[in-house]
N, C-alpha and C. Protein backbone atom coordinates (compact mmCIF):
# COMPACT_ATOMS: atom_id res chain seq x y z
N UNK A 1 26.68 55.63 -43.74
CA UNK A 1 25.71 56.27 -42.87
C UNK A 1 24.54 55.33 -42.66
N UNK A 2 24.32 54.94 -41.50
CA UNK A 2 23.67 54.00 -41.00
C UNK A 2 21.92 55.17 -41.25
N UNK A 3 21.01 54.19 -41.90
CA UNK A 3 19.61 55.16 -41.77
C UNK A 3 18.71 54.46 -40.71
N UNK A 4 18.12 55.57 -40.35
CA UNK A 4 16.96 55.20 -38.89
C UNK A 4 15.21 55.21 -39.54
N UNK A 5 14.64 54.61 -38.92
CA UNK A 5 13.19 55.13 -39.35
C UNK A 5 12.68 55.71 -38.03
N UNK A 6 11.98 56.49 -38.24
CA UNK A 6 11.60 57.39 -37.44
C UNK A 6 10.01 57.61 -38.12
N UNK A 7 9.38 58.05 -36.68
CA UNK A 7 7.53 58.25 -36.85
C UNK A 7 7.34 59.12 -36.33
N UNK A 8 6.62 60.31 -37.11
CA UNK A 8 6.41 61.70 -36.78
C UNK A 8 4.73 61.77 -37.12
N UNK A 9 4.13 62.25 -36.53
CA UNK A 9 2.97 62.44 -36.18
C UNK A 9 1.93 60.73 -37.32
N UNK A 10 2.41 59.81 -37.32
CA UNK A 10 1.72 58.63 -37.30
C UNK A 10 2.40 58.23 -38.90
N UNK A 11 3.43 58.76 -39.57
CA UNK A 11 3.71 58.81 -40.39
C UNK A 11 5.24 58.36 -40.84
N UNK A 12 5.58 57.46 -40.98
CA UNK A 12 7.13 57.25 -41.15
C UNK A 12 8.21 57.65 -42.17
N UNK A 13 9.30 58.12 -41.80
CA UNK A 13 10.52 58.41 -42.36
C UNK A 13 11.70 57.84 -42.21
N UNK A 14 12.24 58.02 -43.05
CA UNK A 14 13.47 57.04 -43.81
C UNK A 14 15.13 57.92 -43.49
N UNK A 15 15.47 58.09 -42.57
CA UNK A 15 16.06 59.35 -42.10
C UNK A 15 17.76 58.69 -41.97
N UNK A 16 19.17 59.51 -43.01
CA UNK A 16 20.13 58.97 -42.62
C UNK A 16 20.93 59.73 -41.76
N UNK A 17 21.72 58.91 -41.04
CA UNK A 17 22.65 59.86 -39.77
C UNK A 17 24.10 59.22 -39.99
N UNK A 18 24.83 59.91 -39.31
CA UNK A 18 26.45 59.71 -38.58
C UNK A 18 26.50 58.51 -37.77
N UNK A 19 27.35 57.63 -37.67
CA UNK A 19 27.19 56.46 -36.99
C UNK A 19 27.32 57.10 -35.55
N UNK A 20 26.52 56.43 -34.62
CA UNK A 20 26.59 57.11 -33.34
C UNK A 20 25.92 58.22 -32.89
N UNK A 21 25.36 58.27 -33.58
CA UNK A 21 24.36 59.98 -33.45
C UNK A 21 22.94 59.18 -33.86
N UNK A 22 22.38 58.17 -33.70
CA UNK A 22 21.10 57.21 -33.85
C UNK A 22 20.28 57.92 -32.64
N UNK A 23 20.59 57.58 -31.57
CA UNK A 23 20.19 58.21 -30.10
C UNK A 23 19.46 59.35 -30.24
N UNK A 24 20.42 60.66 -30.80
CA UNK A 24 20.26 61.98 -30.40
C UNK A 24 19.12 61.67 -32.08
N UNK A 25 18.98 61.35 -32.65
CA UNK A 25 18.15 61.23 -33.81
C UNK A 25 16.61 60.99 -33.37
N UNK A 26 17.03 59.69 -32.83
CA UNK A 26 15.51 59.05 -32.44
C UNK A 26 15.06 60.42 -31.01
N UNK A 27 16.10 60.92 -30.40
CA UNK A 27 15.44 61.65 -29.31
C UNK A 27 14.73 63.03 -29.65
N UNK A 28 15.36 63.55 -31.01
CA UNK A 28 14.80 64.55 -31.85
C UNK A 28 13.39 64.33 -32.39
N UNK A 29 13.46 62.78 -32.89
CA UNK A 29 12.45 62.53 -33.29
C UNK A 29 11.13 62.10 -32.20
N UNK A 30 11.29 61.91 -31.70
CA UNK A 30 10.30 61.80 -30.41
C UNK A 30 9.82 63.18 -29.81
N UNK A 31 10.73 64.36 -29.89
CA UNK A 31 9.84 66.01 -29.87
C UNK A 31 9.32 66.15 -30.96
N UNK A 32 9.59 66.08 -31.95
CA UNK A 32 8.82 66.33 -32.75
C UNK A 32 7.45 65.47 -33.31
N UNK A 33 7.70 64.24 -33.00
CA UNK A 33 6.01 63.39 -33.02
C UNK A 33 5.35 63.91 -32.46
N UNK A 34 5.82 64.30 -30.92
CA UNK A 34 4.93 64.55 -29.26
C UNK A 34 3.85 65.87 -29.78
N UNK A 35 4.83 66.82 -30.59
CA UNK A 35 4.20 68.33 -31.24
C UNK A 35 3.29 67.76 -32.26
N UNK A 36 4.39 67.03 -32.81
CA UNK A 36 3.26 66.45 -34.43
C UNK A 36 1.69 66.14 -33.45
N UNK A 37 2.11 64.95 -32.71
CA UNK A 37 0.56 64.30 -32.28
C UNK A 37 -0.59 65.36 -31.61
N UNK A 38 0.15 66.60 -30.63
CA UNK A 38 -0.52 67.37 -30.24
C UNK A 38 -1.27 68.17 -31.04
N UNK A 39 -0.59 68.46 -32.02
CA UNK A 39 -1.18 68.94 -33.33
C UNK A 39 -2.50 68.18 -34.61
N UNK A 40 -2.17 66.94 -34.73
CA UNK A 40 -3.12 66.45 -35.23
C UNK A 40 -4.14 65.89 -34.48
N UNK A 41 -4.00 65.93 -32.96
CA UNK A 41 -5.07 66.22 -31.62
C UNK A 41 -5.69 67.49 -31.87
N UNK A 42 -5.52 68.42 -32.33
CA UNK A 42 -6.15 69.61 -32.25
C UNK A 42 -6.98 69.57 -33.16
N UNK A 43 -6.21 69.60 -34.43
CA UNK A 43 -6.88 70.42 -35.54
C UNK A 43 -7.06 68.66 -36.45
N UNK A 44 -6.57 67.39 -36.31
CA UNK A 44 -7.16 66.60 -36.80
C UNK A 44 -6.11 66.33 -38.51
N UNK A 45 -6.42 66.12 -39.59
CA UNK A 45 -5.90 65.20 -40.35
C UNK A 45 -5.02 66.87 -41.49
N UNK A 46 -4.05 66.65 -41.30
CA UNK A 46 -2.87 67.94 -41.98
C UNK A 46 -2.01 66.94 -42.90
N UNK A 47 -1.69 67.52 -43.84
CA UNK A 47 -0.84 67.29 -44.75
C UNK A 47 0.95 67.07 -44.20
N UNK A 48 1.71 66.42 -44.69
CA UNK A 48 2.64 65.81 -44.07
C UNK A 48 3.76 67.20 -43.92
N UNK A 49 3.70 67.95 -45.20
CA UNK A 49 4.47 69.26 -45.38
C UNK A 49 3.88 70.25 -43.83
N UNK A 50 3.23 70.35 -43.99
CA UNK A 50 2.04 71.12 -42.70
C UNK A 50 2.68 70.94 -41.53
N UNK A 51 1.93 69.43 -41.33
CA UNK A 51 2.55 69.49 -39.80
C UNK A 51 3.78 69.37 -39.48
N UNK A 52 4.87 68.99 -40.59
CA UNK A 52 5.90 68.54 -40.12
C UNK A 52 6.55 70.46 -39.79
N UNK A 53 5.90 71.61 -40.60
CA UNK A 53 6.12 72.85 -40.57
C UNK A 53 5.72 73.34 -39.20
N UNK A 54 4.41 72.73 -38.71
CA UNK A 54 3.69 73.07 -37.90
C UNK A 54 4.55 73.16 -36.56
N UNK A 55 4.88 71.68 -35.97
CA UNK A 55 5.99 70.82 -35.43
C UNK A 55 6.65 71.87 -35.28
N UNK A 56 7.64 71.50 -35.86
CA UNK A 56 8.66 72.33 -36.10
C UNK A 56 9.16 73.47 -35.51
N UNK A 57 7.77 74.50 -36.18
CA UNK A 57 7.53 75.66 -35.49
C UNK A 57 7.42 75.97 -33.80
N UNK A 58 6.28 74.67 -33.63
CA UNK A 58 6.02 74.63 -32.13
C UNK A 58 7.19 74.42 -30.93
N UNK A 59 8.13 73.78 -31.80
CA UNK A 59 9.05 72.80 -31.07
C UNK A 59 10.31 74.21 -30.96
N UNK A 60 10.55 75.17 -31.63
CA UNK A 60 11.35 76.59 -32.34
C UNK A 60 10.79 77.53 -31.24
N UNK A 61 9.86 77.48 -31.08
CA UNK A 61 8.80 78.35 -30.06
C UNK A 61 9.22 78.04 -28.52
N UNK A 62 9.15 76.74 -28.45
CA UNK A 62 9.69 76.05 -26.73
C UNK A 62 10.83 76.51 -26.69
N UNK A 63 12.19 76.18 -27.75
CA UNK A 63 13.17 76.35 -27.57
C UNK A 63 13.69 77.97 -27.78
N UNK A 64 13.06 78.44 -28.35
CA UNK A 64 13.11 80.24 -28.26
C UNK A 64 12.99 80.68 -26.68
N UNK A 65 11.85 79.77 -25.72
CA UNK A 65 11.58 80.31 -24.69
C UNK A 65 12.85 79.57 -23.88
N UNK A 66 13.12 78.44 -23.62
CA UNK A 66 13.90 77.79 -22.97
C UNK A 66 15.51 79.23 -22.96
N UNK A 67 16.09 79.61 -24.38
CA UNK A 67 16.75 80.11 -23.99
C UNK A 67 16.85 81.02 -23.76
N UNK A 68 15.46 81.86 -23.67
CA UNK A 68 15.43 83.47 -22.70
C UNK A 68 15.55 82.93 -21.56
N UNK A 69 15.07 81.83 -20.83
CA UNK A 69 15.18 81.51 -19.94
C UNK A 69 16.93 80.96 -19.12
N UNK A 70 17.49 80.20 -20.39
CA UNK A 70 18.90 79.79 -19.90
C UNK A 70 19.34 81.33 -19.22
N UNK A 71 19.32 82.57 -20.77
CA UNK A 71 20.19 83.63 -20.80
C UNK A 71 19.72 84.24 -19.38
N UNK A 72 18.51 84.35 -19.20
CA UNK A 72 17.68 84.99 -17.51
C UNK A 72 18.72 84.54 -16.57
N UNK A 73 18.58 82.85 -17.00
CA UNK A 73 18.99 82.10 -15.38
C UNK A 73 20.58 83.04 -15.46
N UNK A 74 21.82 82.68 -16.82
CA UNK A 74 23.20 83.11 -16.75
C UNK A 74 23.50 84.25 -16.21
N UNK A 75 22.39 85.47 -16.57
CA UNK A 75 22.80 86.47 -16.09
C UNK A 75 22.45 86.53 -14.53
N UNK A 76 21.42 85.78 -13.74
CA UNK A 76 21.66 86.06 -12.56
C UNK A 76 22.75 85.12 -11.77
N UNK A 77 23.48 84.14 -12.29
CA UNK A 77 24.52 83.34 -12.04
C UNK A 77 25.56 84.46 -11.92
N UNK A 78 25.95 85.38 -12.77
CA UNK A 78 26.51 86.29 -13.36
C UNK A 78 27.05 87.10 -11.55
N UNK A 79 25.43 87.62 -12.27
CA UNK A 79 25.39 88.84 -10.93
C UNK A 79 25.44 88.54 -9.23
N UNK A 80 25.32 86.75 -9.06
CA UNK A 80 25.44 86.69 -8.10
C UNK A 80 26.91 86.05 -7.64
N UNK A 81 27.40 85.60 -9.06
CA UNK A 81 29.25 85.32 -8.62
C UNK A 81 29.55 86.69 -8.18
N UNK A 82 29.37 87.89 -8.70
CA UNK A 82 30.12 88.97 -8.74
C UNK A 82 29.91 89.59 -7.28
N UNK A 83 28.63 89.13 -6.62
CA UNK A 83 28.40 89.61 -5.55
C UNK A 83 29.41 88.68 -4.68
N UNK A 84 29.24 87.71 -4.89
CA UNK A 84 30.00 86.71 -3.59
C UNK A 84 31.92 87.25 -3.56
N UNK A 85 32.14 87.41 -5.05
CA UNK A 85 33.33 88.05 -5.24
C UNK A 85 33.49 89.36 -4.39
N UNK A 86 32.45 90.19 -4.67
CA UNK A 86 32.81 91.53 -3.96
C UNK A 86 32.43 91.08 -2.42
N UNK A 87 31.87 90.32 -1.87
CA UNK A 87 32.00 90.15 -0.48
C UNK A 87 33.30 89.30 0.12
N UNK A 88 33.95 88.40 -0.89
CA UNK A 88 34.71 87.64 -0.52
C UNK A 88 36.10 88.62 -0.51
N UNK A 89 36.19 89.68 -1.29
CA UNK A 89 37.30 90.81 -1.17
C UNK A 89 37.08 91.71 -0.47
N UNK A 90 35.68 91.87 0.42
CA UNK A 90 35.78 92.64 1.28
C UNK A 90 36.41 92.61 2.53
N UNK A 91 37.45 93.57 3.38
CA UNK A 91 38.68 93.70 4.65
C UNK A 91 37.20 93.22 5.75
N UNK A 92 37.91 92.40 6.47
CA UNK A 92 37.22 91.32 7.88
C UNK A 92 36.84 92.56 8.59
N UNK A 93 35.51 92.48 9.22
CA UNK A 93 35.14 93.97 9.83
C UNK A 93 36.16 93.74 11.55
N UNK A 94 36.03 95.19 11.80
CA UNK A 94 37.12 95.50 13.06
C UNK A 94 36.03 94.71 14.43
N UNK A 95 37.30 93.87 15.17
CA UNK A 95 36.50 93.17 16.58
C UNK A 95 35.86 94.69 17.29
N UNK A 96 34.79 94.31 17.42
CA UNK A 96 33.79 95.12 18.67
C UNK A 96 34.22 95.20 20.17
N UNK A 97 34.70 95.93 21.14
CA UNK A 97 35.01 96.21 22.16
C UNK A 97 33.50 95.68 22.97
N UNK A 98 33.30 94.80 23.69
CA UNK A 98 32.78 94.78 24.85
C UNK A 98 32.96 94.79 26.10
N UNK A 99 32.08 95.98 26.80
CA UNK A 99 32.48 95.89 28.04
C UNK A 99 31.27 95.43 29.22
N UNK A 100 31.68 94.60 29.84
CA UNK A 100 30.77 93.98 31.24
C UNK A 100 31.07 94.17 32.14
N UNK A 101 30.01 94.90 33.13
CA UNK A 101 30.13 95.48 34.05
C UNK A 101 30.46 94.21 34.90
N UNK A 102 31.38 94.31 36.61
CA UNK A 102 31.64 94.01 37.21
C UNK A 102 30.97 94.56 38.71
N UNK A 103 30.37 93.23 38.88
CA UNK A 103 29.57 93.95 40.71
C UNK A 103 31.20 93.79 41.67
N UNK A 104 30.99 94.87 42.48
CA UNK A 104 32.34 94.50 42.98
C UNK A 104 31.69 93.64 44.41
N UNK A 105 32.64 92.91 44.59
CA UNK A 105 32.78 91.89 45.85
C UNK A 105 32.67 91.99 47.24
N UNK A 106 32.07 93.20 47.47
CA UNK A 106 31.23 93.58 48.87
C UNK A 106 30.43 93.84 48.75
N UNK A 107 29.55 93.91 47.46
CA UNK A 107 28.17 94.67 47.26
C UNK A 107 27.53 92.76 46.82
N UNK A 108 28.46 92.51 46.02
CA UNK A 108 27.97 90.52 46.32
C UNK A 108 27.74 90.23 47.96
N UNK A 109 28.80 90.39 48.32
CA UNK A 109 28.67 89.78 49.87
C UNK A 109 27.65 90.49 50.60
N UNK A 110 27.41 91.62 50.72
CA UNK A 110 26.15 92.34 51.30
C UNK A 110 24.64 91.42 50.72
N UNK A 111 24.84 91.25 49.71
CA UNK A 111 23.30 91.15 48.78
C UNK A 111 23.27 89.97 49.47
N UNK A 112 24.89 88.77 49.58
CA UNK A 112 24.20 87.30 50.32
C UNK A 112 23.71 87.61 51.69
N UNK A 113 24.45 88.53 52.38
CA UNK A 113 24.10 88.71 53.80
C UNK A 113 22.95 89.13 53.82
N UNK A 114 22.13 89.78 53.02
CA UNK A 114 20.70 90.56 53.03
C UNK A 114 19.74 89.42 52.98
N UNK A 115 20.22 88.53 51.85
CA UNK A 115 19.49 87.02 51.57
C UNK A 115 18.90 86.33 52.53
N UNK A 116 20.21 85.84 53.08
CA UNK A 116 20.52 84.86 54.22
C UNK A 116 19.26 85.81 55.51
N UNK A 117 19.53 87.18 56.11
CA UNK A 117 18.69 87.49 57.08
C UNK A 117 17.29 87.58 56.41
N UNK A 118 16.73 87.96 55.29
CA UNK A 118 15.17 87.69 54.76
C UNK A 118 14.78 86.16 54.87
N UNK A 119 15.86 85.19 54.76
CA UNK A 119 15.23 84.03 54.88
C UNK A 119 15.53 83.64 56.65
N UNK A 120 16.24 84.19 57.68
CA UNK A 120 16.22 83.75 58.36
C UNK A 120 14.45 84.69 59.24
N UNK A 121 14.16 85.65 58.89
CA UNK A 121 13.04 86.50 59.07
C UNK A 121 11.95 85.40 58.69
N UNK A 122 11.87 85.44 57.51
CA UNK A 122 10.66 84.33 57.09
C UNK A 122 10.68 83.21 57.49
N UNK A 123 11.85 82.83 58.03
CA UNK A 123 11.36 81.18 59.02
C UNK A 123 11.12 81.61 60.28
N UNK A 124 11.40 82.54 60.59
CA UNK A 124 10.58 82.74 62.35
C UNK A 124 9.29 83.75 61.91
N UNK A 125 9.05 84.23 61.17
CA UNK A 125 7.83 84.29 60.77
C UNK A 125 6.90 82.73 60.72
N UNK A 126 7.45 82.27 59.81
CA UNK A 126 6.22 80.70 59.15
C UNK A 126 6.40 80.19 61.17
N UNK A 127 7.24 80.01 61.50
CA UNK A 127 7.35 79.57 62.94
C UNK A 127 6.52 79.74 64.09
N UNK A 128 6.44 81.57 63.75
CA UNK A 128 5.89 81.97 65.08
C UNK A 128 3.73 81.76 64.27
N UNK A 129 4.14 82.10 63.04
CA UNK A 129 2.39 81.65 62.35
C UNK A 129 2.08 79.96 63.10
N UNK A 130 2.90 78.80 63.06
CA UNK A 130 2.12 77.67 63.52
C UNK A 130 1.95 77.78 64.73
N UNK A 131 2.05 78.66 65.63
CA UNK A 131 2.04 78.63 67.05
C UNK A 131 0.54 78.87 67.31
């Protein structure tokens, strides 16, 4: 077992591990300095038993919250597979009947013929106005 030294709130340890597990060691040990240091930022010079309790605690506290938070996030993962499930098994809704009215084809042809004489009106109107 390969040993690491490791520095927790300004203080070093002599710490042995699993070969290959150095990483997840030193990365443990780096939350717990960050708490250690915040801690002897606060309250100033603690006994090594103390803060390393202190730590500890603080670091137990984050991770208490982190996983109300995972379990929060799972259960709405949960509830929203189950929704997509119950929509994805729901029967394709029935096609809608639309109906569009149809002008019939002499009441078109009237409306152009009506057109055509309002505009032939208004040019002998504007016509007979420049006179």
């Amino acid at each position: 077992m390969p040993d690491q030294i490791i520095t927790i709130g300004h203080k070093e340890f002599t710490v042995a591990c699993q070969p290959g597990e150095e990483q997840y060691l030193i990365s443990a040990a780096e939350m717990l300095d960050a708490e250690a240091r915040t801690l002897l930022n606060q309250i100033g010079r603690v006994p090594a038993e103390r803060m390393l309790l202190m730590s500890g605690l603080m670091l137990a506290d984050k991770t208490a919250e982190a996983d109300d938070k995972l379990k929060a996030a799972q259960a709405e993962v949960a509830s929203l597979r189950e929704e997509i499930s119950r929509l994805h098994s729901r029967p394709d809704p029935q096609p809608r009947r639309v109906e569009v009215p149809v002008i019939p084809a002499d009441v078109t042809d009237a409306l152009t013929e009506l057109a055509a004489r309002a505009e032939a009106v208004a040019e002998d109107l504007e016509a007979r106005a420049k006179v």
